[in-house]
Protein backbone atom coordinates (compact mmCIF):
# COMPACT_ATOMS: atom_id res chain seq x y z
CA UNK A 1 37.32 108.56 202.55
CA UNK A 2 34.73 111.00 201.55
CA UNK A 3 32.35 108.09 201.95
CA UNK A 4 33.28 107.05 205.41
CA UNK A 5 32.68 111.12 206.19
CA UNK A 6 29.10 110.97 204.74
CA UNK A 7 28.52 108.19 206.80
CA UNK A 8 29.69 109.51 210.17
CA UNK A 9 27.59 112.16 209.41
CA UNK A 10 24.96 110.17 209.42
CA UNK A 11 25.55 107.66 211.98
CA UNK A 12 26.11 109.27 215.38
CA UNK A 13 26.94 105.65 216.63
CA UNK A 14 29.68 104.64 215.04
CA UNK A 15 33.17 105.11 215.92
CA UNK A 16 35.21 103.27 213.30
CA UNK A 17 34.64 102.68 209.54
CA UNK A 18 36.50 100.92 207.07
CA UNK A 19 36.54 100.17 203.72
CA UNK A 20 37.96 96.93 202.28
CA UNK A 21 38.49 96.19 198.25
CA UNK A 22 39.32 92.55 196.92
CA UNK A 23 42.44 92.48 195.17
CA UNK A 24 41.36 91.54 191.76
CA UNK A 25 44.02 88.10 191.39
CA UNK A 26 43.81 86.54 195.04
CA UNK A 27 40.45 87.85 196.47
CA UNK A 28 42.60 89.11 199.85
CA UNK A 29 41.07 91.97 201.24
CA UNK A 30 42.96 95.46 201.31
CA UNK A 31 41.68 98.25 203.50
CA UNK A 32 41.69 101.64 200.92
CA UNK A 33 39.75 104.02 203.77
CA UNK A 34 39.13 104.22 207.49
CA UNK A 35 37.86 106.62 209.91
CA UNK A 36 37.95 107.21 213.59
CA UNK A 37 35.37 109.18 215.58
CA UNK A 38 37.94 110.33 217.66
CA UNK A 39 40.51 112.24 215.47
CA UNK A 40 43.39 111.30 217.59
CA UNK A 41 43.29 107.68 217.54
CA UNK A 42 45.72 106.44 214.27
CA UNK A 43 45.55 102.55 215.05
CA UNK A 44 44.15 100.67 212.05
CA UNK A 45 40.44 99.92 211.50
CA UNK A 46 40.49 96.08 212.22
CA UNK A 47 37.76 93.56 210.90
CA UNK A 48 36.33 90.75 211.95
CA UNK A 49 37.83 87.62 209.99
CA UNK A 50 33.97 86.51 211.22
CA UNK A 51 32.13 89.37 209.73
CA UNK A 52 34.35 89.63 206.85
CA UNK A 53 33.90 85.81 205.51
CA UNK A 54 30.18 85.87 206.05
CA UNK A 55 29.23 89.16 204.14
CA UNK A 56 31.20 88.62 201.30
CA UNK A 57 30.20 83.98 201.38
CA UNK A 58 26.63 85.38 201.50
CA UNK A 59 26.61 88.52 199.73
CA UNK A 60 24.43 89.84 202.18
CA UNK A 61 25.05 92.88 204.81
CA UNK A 62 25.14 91.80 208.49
CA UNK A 63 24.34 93.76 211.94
CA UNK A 64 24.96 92.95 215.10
CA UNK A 65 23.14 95.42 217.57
CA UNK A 66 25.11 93.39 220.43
CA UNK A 67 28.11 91.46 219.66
CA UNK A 68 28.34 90.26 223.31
CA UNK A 69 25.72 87.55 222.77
CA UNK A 70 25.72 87.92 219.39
CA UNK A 71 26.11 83.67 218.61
CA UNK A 72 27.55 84.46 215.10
CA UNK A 73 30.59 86.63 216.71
CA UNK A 74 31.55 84.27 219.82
CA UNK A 75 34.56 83.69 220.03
CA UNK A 76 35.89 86.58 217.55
CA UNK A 77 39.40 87.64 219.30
CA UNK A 78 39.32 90.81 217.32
CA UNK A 79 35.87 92.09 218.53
CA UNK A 80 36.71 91.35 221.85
CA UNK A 81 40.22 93.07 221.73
CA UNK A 82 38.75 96.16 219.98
CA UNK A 83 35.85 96.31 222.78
CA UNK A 84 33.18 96.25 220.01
CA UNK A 85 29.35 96.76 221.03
CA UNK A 86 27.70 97.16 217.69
CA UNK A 87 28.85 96.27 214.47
CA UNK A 88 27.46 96.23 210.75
CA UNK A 89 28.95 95.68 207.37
CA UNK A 90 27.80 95.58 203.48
CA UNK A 91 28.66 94.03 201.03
CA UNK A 92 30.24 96.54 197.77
CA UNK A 93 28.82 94.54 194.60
CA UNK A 94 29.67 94.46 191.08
CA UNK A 95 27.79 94.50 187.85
CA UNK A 96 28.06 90.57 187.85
CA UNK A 97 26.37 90.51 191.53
CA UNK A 98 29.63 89.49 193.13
CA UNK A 99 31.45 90.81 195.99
CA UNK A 100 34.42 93.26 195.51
CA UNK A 101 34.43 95.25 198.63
CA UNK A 102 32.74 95.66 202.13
CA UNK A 103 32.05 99.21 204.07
CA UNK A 104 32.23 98.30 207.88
CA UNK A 105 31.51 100.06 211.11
CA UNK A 106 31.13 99.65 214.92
CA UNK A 107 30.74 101.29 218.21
CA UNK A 108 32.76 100.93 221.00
CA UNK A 109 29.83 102.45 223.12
CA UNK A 110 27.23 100.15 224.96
CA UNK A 111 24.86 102.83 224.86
CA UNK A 112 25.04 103.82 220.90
CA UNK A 113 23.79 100.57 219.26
CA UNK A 114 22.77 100.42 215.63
CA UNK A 115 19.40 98.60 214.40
CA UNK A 116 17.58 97.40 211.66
CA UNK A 117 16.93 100.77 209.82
CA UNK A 118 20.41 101.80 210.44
CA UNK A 119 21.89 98.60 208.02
CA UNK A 120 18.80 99.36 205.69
CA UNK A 121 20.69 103.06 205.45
CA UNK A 122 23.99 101.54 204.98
CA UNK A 123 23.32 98.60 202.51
CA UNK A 124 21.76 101.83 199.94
CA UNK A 125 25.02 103.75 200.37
CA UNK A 126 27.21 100.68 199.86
CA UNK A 127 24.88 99.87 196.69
CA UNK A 128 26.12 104.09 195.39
CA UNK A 129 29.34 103.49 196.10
CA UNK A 130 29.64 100.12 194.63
CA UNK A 131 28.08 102.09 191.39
CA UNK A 132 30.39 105.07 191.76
CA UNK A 133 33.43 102.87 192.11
CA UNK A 134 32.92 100.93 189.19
CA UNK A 135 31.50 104.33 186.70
CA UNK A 136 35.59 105.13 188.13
CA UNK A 137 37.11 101.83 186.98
CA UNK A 138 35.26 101.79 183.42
CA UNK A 139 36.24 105.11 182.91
CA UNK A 140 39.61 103.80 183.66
CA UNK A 141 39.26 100.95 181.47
CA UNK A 142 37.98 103.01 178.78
CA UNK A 143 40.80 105.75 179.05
CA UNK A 144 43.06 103.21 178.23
CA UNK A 145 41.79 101.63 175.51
CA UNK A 146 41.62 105.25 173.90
CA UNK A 147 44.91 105.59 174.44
CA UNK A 148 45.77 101.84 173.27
CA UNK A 149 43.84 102.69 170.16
CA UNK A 150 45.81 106.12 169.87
CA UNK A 151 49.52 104.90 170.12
CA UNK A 152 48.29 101.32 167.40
CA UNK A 153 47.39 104.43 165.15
CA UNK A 154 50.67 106.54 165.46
CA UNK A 155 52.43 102.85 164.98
CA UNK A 156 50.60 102.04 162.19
CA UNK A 157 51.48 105.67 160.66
CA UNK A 158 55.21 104.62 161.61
CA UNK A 159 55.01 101.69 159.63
CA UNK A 160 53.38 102.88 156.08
CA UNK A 161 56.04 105.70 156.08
CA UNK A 162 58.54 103.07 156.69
CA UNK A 163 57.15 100.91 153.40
CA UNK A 164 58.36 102.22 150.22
CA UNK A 165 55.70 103.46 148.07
CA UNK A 166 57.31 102.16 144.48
CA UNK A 167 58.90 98.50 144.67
């Protein structure tokens, strides 16, 4: 959330972000953050199936300054339903280079488009996060494995006291 925040701070454009992480076993995408420009509005930060597919086949970030002829979005029911103008979306990678999250957002507003410089902006912030997320799941990773190591020792302990020390 606190990343969606920064970057509505930055970007007067956009009216809805999202946030999407693959689950780790089935590679579905689950939304973990989304913002609305207008505080009011609850309804869930939808993504293009469109968008979605192609940043995380290509690993690259995609903008579309105007999804109505935008040729890579016709036909997208979900832009259309959500009245989307603008739209841009990068990729979250991992250590090994691969895909395991996308930061999306998109104006509603004809008149607030994003451009070139604008994805530049947001490709660098999804590159932090992606860094800051996984510093947070190594730390994780590690954590547990210290406290794996901890409860093999206290077993261990368990055991010698259990063992006689004269046959």
């Amino acid at each position: 959330p606190r990343v969606l925040d920064t970057l509505f701070g930055i970007f007067f454009q956009a009216d809805r972000g999202g946030i999407m992480l693959l689950q780790k076993d089935s590679n579905v995408p689950i939304p973990v953050a989304q913002r609305h420009r207008n505080i009011d509005d609850s309804e869930s930060v939808r993504i293009s199936r469109v968008i979605l597919d192609t940043v995380l086949r290509t690993n690259s970030a995609i903008l579309s300054a105007n999804t109505a002829v935008d040729p890579r979005l016709t036909g997208s029911d979900s832009i259309l339903a959500e009245t989307i103008q603008s739209t841009m979306s990068a990729p979250m990678l991992g250590v090994d280079g691969k895909p395991f999250g996308i930061i999306h957002l998109d104006s509603q507003d004809q008149r607030r488009r994003f451009c070139p410089e604008d994805l530049q902006l947001l490709v660098a912030v999804a590159s932090q996060a992606s860094h800051a997320f996984e510093n947070a799941r190594l730390l994780t990773v590690y954590m547990q494995k210290q406290q794996q190591d901890e409860e093999m020792k206290i077993s261990a302990q368990v055991q010698r006291a259990l063992i006689p020390e004269v046959l």
